[in-house]
PDB file of N, CA and C in Angstrom:
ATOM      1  N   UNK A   1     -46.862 197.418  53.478  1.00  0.00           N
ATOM      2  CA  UNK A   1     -45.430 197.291  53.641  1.00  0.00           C
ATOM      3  C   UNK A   1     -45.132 196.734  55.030  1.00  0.00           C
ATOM      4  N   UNK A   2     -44.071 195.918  55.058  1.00  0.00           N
ATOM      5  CA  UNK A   2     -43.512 194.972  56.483  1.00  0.00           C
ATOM      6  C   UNK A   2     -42.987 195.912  57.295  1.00  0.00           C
ATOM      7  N   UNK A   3     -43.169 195.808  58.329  1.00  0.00           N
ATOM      8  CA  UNK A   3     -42.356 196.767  59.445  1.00  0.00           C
ATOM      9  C   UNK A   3     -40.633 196.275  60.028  1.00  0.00           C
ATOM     10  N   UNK A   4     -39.650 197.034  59.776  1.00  0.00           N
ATOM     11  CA  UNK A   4     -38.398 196.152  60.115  1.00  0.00           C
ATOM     12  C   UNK A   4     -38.396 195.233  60.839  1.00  0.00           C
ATOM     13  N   UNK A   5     -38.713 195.276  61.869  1.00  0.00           N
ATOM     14  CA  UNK A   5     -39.273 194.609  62.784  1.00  0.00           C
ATOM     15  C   UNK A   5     -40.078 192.981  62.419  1.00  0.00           C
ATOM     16  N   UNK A   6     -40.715 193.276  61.593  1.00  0.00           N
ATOM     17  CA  UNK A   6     -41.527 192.117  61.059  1.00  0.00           C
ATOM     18  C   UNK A   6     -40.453 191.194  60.280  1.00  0.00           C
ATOM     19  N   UNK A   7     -39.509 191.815  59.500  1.00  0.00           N
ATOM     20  CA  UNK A   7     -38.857 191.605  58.478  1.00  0.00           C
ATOM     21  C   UNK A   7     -37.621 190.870  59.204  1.00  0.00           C
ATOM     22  N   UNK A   8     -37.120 191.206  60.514  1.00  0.00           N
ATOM     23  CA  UNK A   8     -36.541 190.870  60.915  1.00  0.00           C
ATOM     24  C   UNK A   8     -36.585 189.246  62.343  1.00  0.00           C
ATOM     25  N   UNK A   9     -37.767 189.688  62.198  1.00  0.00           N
ATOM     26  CA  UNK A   9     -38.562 188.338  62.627  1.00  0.00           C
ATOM     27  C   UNK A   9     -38.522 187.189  62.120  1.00  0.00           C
ATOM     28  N   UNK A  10     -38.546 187.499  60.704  1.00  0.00           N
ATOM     29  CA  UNK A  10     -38.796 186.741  59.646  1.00  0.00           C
ATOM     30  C   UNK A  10     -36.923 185.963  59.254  1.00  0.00           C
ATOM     31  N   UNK A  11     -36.360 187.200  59.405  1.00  0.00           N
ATOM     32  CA  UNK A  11     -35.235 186.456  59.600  1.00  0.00           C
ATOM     33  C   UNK A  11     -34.250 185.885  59.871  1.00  0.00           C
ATOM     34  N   UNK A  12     -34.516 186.251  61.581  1.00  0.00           N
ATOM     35  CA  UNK A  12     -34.714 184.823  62.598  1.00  0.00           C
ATOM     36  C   UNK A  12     -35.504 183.588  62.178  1.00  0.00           C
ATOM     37  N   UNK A  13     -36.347 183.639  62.202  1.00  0.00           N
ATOM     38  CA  UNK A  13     -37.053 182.368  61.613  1.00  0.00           C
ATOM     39  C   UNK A  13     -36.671 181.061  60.608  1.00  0.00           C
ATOM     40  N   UNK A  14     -36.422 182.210  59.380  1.00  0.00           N
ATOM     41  CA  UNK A  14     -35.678 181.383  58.272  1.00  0.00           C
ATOM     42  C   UNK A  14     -34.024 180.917  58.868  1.00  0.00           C
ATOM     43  N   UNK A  15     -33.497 181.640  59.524  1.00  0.00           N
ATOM     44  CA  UNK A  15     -32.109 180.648  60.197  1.00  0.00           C
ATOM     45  C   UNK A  15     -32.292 179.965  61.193  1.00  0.00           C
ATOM     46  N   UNK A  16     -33.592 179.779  62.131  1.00  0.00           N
ATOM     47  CA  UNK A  16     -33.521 178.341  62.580  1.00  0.00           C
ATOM     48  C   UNK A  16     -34.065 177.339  62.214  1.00  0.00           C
ATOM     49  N   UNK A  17     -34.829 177.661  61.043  1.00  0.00           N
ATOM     50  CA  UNK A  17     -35.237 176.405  60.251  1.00  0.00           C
ATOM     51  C   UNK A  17     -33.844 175.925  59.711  1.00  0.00           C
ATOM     52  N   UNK A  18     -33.129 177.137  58.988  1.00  0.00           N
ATOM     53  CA  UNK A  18     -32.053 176.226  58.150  1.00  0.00           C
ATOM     54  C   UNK A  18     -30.971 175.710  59.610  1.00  0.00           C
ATOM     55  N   UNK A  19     -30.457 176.043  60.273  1.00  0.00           N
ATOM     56  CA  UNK A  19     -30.335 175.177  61.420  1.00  0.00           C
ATOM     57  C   UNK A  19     -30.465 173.930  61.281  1.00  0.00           C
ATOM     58  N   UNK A  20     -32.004 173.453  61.367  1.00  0.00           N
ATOM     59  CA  UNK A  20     -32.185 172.274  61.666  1.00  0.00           C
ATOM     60  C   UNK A  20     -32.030 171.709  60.631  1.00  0.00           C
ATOM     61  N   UNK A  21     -30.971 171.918  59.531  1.00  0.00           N
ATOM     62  CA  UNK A  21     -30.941 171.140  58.650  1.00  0.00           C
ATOM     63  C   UNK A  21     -28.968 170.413  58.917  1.00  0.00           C
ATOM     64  N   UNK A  22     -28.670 171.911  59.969  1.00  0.00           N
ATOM     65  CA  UNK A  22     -27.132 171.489  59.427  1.00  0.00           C
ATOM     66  C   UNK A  22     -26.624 170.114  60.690  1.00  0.00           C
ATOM     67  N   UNK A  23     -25.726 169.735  60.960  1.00  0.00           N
ATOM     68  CA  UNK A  23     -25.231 169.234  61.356  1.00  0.00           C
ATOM     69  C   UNK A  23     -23.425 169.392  61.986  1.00  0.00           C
ATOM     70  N   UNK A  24     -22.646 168.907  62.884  1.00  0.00           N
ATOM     71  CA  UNK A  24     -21.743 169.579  63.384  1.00  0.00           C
ATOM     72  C   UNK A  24     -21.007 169.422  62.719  1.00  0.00           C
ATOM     73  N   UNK A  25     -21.131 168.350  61.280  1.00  0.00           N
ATOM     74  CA  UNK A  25     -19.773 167.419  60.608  1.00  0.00           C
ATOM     75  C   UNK A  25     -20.623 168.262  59.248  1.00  0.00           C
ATOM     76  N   UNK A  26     -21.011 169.145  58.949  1.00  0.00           N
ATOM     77  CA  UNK A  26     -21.543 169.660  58.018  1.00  0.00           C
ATOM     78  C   UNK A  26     -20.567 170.477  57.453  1.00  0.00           C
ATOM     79  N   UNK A  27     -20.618 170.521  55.896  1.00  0.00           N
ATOM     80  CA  UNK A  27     -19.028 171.707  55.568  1.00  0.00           C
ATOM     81  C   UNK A  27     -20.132 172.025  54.609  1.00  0.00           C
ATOM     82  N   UNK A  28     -20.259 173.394  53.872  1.00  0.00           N
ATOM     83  CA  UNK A  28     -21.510 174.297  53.802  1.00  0.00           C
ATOM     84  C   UNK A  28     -20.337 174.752  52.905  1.00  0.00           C
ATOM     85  N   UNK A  29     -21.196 175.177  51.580  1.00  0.00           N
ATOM     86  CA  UNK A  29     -20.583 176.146  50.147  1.00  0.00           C
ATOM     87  C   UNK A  29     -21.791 177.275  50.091  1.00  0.00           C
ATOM     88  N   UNK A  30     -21.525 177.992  49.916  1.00  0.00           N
ATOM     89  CA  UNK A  30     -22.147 179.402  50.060  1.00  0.00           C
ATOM     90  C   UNK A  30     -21.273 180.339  48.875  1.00  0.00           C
ATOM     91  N   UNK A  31     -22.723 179.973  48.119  1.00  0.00           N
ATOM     92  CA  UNK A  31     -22.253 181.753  46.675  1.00  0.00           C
ATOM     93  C   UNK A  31     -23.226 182.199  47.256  1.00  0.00           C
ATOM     94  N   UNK A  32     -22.526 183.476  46.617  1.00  0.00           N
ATOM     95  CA  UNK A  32     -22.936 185.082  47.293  1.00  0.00           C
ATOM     96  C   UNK A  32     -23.468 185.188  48.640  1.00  0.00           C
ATOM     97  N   UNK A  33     -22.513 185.191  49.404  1.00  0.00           N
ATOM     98  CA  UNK A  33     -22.320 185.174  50.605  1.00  0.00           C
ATOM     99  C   UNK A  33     -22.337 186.611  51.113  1.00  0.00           C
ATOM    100  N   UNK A  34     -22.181 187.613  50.506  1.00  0.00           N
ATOM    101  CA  UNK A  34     -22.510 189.445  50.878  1.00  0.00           C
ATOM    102  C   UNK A  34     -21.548 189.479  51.632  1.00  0.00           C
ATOM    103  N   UNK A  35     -21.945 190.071  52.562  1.00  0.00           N
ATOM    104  CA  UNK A  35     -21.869 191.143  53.920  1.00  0.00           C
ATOM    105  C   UNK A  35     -21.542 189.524  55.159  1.00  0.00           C
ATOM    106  N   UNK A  36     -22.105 188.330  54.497  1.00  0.00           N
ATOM    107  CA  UNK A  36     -22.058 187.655  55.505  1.00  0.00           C
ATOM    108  C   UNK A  36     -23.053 187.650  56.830  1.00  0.00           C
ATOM    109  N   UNK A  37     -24.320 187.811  56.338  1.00  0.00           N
ATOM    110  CA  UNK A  37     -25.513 188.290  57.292  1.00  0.00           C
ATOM    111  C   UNK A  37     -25.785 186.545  57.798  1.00  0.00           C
ATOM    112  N   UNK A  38     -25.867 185.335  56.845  1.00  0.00           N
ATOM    113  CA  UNK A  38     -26.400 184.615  57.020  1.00  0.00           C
ATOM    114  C   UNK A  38     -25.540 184.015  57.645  1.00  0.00           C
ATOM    115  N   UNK A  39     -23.977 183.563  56.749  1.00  0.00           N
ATOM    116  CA  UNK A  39     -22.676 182.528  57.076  1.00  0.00           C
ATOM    117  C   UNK A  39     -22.321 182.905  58.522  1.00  0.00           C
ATOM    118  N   UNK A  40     -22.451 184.073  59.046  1.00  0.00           N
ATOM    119  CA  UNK A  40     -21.589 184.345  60.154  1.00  0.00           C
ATOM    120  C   UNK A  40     -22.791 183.762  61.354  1.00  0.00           C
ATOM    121  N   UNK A  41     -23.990 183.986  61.317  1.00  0.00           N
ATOM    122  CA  UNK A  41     -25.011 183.060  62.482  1.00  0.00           C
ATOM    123  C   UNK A  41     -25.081 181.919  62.001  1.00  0.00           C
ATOM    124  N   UNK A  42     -25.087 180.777  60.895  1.00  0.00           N
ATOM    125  CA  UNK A  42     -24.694 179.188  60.454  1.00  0.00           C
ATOM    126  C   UNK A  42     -23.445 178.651  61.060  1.00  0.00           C
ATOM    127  N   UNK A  43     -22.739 179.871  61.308  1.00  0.00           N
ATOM    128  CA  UNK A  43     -21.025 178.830  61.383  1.00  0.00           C
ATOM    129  C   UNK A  43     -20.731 177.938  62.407  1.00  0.00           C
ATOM    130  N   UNK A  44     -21.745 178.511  63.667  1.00  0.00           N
ATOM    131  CA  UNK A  44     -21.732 177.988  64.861  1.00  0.00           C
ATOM    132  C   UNK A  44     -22.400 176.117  64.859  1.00  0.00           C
ATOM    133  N   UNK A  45     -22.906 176.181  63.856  1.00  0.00           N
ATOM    134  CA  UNK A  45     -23.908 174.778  63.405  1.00  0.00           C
ATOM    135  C   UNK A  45     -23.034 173.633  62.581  1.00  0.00           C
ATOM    136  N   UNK A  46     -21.817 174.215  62.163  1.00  0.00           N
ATOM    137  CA  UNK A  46     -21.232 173.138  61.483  1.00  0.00           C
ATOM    138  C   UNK A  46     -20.105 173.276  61.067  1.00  0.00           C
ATOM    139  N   UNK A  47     -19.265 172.268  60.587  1.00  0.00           N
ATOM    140  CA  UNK A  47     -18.042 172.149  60.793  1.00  0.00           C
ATOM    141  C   UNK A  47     -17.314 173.143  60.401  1.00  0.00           C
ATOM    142  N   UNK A  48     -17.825 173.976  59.224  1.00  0.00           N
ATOM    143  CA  UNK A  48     -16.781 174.608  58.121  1.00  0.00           C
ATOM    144  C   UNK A  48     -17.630 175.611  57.338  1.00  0.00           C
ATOM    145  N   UNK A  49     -17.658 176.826  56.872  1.00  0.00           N
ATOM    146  CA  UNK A  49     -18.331 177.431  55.629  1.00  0.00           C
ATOM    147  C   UNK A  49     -17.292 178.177  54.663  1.00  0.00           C
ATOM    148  N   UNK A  50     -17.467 177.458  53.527  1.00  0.00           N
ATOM    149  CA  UNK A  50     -16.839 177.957  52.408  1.00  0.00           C
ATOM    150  C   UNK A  50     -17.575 179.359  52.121  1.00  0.00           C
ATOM    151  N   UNK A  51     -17.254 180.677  52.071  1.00  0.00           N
ATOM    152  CA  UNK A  51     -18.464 181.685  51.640  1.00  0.00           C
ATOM    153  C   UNK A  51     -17.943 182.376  50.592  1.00  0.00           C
ATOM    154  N   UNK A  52     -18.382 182.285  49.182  1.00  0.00           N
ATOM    155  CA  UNK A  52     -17.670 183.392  48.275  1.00  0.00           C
ATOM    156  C   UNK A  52     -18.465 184.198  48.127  1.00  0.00           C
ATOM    157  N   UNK A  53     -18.032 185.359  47.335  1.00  0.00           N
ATOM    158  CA  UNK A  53     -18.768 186.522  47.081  1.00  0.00           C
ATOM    159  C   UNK A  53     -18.163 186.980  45.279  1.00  0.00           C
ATOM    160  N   UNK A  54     -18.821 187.445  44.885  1.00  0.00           N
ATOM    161  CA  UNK A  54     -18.316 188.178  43.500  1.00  0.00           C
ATOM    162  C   UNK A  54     -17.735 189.696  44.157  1.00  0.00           C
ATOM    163  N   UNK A  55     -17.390 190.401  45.004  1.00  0.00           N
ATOM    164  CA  UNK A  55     -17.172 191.752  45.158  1.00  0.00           C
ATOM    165  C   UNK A  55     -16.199 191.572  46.414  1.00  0.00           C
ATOM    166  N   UNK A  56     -15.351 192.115  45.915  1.00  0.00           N
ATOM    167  CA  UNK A  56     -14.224 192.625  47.174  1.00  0.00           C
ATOM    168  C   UNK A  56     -14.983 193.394  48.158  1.00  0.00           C
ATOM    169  N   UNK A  57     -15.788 193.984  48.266  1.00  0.00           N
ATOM    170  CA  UNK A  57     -16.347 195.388  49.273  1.00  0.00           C
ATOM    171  C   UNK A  57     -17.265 194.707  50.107  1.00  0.00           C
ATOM    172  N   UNK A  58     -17.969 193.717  49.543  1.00  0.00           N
ATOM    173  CA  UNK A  58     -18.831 193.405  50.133  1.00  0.00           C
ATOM    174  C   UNK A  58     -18.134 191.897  51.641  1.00  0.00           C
ATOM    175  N   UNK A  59     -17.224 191.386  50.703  1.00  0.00           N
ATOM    176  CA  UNK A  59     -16.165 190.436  51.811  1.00  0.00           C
ATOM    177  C   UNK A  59     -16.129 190.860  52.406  1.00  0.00           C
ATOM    178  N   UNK A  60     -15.569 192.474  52.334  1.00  0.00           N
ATOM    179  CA  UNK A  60     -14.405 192.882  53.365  1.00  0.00           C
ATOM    180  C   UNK A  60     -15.279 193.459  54.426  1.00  0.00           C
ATOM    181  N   UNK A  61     -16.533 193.362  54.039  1.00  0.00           N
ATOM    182  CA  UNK A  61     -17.487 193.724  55.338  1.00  0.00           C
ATOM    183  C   UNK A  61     -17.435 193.065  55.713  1.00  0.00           C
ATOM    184  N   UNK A  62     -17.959 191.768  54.909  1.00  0.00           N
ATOM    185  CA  UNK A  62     -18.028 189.972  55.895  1.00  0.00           C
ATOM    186  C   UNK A  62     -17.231 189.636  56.941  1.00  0.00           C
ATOM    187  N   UNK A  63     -15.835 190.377  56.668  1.00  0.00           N
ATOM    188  CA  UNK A  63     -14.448 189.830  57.115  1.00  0.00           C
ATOM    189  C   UNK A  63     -14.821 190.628  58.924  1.00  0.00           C
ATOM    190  N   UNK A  64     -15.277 191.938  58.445  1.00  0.00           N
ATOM    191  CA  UNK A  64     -15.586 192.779  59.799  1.00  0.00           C
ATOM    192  C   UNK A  64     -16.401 191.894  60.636  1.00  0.00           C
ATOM    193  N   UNK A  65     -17.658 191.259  60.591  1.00  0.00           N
ATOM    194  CA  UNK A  65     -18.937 190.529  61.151  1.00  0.00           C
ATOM    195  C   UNK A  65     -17.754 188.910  61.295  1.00  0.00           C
ATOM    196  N   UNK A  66     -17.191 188.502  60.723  1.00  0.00           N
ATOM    197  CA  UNK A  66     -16.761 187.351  61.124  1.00  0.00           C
ATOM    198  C   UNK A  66     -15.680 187.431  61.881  1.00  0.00           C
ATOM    199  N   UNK A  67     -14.620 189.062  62.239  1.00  0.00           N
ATOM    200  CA  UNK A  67     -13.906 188.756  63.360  1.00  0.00           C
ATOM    201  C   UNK A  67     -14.785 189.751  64.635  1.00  0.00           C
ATOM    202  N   UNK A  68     -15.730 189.969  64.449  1.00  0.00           N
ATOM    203  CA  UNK A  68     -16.752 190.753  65.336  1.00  0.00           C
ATOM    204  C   UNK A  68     -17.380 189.387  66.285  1.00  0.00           C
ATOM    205  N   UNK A  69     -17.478 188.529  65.194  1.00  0.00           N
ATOM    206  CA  UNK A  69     -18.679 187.105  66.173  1.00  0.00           C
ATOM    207  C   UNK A  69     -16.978 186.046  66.644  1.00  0.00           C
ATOM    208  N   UNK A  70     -16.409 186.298  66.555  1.00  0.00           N
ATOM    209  CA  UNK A  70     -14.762 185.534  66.650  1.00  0.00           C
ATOM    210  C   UNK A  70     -15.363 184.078  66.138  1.00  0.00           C
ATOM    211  N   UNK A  71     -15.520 183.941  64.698  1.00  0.00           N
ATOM    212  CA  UNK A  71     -15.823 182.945  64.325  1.00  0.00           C
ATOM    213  C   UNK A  71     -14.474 182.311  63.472  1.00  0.00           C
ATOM    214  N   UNK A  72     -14.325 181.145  63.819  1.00  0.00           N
ATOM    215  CA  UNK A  72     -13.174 180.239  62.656  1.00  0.00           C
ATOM    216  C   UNK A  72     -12.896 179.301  62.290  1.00  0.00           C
ATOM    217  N   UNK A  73     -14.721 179.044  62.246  1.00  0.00           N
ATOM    218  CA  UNK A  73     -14.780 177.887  60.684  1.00  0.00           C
ATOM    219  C   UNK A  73     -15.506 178.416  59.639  1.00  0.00           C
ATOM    220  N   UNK A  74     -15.228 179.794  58.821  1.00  0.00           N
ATOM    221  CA  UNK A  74     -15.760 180.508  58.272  1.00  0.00           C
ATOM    222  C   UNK A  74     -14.721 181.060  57.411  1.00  0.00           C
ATOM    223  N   UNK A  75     -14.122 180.596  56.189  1.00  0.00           N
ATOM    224  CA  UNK A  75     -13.499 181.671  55.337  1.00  0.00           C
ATOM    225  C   UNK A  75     -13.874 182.553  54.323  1.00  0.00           C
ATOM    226  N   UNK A  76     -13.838 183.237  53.354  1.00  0.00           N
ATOM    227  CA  UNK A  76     -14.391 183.937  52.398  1.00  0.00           C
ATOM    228  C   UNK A  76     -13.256 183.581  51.240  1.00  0.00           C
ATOM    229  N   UNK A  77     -13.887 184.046  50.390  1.00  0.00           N
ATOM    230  CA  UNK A  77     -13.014 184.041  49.060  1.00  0.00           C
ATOM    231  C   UNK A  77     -13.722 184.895  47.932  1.00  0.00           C
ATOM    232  N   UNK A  78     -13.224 185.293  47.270  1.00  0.00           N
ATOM    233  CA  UNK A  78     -13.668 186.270  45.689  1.00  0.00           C
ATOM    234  C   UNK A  78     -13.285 185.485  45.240  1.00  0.00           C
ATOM    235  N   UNK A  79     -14.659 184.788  44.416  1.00  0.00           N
ATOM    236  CA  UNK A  79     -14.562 184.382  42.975  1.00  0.00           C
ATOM    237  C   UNK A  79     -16.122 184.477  42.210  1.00  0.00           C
ATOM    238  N   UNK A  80     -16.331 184.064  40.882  1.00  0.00           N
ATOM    239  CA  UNK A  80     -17.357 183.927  40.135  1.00  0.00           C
ATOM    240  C   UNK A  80     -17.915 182.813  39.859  1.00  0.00           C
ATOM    241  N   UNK A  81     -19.228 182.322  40.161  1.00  0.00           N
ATOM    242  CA  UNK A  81     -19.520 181.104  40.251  1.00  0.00           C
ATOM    243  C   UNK A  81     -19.608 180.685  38.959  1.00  0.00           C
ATOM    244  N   UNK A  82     -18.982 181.506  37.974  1.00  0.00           N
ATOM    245  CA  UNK A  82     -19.234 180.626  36.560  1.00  0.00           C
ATOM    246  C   UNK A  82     -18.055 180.247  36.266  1.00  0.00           C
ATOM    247  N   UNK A  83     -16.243 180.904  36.877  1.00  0.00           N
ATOM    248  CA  UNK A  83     -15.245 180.269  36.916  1.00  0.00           C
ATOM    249  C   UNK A  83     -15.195 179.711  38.122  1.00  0.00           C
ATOM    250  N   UNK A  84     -15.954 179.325  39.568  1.00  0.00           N
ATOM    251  CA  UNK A  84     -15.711 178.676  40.447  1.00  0.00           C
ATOM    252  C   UNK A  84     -14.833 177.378  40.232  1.00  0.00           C
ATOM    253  N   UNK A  85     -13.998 176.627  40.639  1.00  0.00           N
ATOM    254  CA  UNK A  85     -13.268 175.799  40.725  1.00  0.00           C
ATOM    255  C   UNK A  85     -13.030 175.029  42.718  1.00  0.00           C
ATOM    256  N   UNK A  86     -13.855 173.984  42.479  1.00  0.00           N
ATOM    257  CA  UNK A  86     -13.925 173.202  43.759  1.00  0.00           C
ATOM    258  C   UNK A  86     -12.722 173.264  43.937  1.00  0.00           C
ATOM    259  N   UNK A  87     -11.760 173.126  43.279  1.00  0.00           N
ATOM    260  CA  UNK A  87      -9.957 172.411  43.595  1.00  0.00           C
ATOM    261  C   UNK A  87      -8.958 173.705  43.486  1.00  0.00           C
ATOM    262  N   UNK A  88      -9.618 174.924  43.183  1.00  0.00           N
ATOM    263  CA  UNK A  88      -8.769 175.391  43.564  1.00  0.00           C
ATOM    264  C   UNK A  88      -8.525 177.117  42.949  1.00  0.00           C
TER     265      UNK A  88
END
């Protein structure tokens, strides 16, 4: 078994690889977005993140971590990615 520690190493790692993918003019769609563990350290990398979630409870944590990092190119939204609608 991984030690938190290890685990958490690990994911540092995996967000500066994805990093080097984004760009500053980058606008980023994100299903299941949680708690917002990932969207809220990405936001700083690019222009915009769309983040939905299927669960009210779990946003409204997100919402805590995204005015915690004073981030605001980061919104959330509840919806289901099988009624998702780009427009609206």
């Amino acid at each position: 078994m991984q030690s938190p520690q290890f685990r958490a190493r690990q994911f540092i790692k995996k967000l500066e690889i994805t990093h080097t993918y984004f760009a500053p003019e980058s606008e980023v769609l994100k299903f299941g977005c949680g708690t917002g563990t990932t969207a809220v350290p990405h936001a700083p990398f690019v222009k915009h993140i769309h983040a939905i979630d299927v669960s009210i409870k779990t946003l409204e944590l997100a919402e805590v971590k995204v005015k915690a990092a004073n981030v605001s190119n980061l919104t959330l939204a509840c919806d289901d990615i099988e009624k998702f609608s780009e427009n609206g």
